[in-house]
C-alpha atoms as a PDB file:
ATOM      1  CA  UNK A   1      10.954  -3.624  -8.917  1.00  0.00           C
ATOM      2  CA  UNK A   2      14.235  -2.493  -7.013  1.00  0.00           C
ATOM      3  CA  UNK A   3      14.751  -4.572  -3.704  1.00  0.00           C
ATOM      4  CA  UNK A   4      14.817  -3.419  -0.331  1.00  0.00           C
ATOM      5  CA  UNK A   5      11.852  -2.695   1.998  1.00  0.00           C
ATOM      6  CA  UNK A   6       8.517  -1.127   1.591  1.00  0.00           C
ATOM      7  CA  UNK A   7       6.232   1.553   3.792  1.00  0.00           C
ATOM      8  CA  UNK A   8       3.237   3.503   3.245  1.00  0.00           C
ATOM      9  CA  UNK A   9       4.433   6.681   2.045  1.00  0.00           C
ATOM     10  CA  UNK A  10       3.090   8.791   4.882  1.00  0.00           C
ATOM     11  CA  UNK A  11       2.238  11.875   5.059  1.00  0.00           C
ATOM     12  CA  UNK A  12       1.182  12.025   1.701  1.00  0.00           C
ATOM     13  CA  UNK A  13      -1.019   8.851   2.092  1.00  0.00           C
ATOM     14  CA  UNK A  14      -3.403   8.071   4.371  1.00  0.00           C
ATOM     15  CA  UNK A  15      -5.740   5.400   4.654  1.00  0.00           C
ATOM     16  CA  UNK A  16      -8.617   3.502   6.170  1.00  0.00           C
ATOM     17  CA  UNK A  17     -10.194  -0.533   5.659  1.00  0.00           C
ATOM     18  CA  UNK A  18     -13.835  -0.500   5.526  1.00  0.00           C
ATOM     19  CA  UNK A  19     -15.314  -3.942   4.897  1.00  0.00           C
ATOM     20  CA  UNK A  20     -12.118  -5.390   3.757  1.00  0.00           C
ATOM     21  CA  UNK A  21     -11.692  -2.582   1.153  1.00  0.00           C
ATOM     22  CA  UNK A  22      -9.330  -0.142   1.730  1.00  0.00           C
ATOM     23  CA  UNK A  23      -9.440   3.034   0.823  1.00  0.00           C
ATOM     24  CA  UNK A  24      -6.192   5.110  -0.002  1.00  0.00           C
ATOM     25  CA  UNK A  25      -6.027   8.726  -0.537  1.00  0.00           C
ATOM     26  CA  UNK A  26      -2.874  10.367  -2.182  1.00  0.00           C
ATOM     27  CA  UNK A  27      -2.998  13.990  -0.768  1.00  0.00           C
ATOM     28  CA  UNK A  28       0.046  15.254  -2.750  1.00  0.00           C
ATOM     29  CA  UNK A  29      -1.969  14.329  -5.931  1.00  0.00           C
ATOM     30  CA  UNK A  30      -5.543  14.293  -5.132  1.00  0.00           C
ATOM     31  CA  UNK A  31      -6.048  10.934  -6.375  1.00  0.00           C
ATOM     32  CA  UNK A  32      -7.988   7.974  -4.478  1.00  0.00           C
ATOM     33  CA  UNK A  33      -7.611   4.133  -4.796  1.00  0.00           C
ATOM     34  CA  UNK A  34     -10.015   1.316  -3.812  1.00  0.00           C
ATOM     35  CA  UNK A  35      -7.585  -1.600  -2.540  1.00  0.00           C
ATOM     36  CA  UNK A  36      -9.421  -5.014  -3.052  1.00  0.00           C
ATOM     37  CA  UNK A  37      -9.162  -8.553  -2.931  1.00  0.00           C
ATOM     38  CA  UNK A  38      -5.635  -9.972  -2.209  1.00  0.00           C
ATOM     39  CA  UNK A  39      -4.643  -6.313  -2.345  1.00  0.00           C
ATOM     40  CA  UNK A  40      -6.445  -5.432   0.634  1.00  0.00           C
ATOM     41  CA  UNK A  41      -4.224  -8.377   2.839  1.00  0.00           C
ATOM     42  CA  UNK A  42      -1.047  -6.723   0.524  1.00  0.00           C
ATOM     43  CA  UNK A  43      -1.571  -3.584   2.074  1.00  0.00           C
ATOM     44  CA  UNK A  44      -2.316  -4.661   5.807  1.00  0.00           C
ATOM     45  CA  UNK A  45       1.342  -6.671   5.374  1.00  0.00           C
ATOM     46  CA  UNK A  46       2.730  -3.344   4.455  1.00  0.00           C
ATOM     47  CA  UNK A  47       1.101  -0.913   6.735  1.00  0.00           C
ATOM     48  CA  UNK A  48       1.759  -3.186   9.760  1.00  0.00           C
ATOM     49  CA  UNK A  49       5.446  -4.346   8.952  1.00  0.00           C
ATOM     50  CA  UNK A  50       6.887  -1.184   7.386  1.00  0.00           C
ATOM     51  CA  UNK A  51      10.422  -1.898   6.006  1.00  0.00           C
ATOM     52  CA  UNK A  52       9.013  -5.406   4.863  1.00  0.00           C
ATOM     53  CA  UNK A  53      10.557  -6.769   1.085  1.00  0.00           C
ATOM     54  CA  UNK A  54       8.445  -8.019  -1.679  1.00  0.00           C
ATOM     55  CA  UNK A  55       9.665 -11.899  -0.652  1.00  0.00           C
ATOM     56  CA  UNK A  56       8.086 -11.541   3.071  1.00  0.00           C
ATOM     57  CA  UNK A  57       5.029  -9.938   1.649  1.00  0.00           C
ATOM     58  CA  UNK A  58       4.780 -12.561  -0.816  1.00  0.00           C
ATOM     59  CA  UNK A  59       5.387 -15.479   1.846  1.00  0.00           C
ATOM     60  CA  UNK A  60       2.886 -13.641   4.638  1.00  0.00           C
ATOM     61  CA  UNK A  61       0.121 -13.156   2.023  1.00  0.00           C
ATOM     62  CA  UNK A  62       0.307 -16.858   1.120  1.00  0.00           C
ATOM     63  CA  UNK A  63      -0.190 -17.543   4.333  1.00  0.00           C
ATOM     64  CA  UNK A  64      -3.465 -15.912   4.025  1.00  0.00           C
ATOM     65  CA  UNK A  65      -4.880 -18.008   1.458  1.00  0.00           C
ATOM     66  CA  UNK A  66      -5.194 -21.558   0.819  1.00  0.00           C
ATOM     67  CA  UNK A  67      -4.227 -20.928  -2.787  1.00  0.00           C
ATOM     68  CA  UNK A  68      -0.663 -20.699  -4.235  1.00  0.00           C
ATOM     69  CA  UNK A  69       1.499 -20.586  -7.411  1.00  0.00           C
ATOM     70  CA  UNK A  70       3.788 -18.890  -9.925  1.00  0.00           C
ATOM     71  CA  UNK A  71       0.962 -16.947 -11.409  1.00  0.00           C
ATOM     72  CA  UNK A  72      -0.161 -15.697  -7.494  1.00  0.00           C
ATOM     73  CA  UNK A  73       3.522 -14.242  -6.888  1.00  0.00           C
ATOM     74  CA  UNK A  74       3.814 -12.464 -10.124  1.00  0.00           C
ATOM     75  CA  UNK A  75       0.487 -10.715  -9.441  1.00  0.00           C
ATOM     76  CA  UNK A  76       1.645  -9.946  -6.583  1.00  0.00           C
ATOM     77  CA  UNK A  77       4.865  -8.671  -7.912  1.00  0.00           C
ATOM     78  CA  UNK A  78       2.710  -6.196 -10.276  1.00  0.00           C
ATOM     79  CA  UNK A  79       0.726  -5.354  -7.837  1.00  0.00           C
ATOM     80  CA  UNK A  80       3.869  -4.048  -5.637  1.00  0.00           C
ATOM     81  CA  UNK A  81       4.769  -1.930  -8.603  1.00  0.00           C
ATOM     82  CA  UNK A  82       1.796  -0.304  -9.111  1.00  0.00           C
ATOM     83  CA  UNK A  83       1.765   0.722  -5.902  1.00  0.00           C
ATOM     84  CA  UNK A  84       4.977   2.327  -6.313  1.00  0.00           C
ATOM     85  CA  UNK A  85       4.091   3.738  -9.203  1.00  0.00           C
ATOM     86  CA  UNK A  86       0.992   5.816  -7.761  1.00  0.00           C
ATOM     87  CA  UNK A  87       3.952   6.741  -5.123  1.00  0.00           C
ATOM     88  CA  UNK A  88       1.368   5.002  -2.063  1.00  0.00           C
ATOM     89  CA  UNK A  89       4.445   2.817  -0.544  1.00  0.00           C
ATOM     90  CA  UNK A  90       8.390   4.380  -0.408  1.00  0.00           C
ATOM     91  CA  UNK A  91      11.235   2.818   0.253  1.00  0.00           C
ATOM     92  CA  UNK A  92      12.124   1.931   4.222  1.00  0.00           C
ATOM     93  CA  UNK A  93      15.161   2.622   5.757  1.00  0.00           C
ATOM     94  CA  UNK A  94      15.853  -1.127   6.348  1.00  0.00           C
ATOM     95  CA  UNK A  95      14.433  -4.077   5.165  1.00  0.00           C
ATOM     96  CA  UNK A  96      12.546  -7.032   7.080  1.00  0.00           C
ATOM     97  CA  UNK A  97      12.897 -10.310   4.915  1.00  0.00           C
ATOM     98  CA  UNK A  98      11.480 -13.013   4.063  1.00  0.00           C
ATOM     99  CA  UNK A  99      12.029 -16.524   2.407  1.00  0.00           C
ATOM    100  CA  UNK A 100      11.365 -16.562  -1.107  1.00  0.00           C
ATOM    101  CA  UNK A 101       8.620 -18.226  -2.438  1.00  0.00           C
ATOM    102  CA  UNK A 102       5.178 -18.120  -1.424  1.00  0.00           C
ATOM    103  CA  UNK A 103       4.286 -20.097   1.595  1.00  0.00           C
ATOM    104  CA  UNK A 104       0.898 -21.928   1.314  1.00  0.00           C
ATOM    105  CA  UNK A 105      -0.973 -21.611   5.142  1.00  0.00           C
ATOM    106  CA  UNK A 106      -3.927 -22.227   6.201  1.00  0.00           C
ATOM    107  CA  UNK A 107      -6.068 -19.253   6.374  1.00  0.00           C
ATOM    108  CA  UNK A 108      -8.629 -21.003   4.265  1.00  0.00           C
ATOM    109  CA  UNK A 109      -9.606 -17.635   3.169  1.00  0.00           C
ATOM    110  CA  UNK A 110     -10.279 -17.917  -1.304  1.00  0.00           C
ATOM    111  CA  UNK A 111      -8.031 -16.015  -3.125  1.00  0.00           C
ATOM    112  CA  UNK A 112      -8.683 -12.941  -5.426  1.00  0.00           C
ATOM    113  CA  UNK A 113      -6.314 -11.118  -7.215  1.00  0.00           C
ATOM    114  CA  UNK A 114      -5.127  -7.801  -6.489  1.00  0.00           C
ATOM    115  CA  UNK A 115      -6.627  -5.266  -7.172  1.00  0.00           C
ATOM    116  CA  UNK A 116      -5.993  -1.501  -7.499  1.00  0.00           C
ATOM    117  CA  UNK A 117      -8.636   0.535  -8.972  1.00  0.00           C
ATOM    118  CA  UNK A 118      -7.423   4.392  -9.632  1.00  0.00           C
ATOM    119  CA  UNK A 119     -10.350   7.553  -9.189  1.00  0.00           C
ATOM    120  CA  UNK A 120      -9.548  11.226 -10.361  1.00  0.00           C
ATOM    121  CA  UNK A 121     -12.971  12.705 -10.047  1.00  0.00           C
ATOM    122  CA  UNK A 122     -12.405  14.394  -6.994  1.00  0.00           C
ATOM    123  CA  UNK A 123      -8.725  15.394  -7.710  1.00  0.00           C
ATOM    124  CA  UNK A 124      -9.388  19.262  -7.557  1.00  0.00           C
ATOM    125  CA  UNK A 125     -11.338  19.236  -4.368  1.00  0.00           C
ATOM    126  CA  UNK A 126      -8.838  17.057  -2.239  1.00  0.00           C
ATOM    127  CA  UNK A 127      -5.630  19.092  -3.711  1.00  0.00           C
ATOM    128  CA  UNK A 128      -7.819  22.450  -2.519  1.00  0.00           C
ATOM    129  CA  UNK A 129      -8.119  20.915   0.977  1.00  0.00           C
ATOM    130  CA  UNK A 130      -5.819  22.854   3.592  1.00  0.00           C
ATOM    131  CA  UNK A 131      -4.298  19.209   5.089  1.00  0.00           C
ATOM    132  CA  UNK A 132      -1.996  20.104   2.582  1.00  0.00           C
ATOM    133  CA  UNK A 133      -0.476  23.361   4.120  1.00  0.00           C
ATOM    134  CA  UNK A 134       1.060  21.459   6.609  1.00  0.00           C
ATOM    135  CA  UNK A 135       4.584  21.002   8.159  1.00  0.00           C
ATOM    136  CA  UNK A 136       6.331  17.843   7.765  1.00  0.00           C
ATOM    137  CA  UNK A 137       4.508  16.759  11.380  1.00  0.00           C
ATOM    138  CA  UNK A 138       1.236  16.308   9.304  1.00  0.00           C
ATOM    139  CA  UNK A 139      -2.205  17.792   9.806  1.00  0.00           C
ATOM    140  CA  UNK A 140      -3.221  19.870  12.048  1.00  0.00           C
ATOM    141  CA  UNK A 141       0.492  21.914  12.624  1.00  0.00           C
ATOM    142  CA  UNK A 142       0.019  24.429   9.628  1.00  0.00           C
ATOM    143  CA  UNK A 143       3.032  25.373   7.550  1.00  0.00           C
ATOM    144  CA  UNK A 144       5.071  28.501   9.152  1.00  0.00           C
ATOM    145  CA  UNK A 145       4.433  31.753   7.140  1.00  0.00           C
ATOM    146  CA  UNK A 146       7.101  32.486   5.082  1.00  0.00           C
ATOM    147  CA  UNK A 147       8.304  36.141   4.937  1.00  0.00           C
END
């Protein structure tokens, strides 16, 4: 994974936490993503610190969890790149860092694994949905006609 800071790559993806899930939507290609388990916290680091690097995510998410070790930080390392890879975080101008390692706190909360599950049923519909004819301010400031 190259180095530097992530974001969520807004305006092309929006999102919303229901029950600890979240659920992100890639409007540029109509695909959707259920977020869970130590995903979920993964994403909340992201989307609240945006220029953070994969070190302070990794340290703030152990501080979730009373649960740490080599095999946590590489799954979190994969999970980072699949993120990337379905183009939901971007690179951030800057970077906020962090110590490397993962810190073990005290959030008691049981740790899960990441997890990113991938839908393309629904594909055609959200790609015909006008959000997309939008300027670069987002939805609802429609694209200028071009002449």
């Amino acid at each position: 994974m190259e180095e530097g800071g992530l974001r969520v790559n807004s305006p092309h993806v929006i999102h919303e936490t229901i029950e600890g899930e979240v659920i992100v939507i890639n409007l540029a290609s109509g695909n959707y993503y259920s977020v869970k388990g130590a995903g979920a916290d993964i994403w909340d680091v992201i989307q609240s610190s945006p220029g953070i690097d994969a070190n302070a995510i990794t340290a703030e998410v152990g501080r979730r969890f009373d649960h740490a070790s080599a095999a946590v930080e590489h799954e979190i390392t994969a999970f980072l790149e699949q993120l990337r890879q379905e183009d939901l975080v971007a690179a951030a101008d800057g970077a906020i860092t962090g110590s490397n390692g993962m810190a073990v706190g005290n959030g008691g909360k049981p740790y899960e694994p990441p997890l990113l599950e991938k839908y393309t049923d629904m594909q055609d519909l959200v790609l015909l949905d006008p959000v997309h004819e939008v300027d670069s301010t987002g939805w609802p400031h429609p694209k200028p006609a071009e002449t």
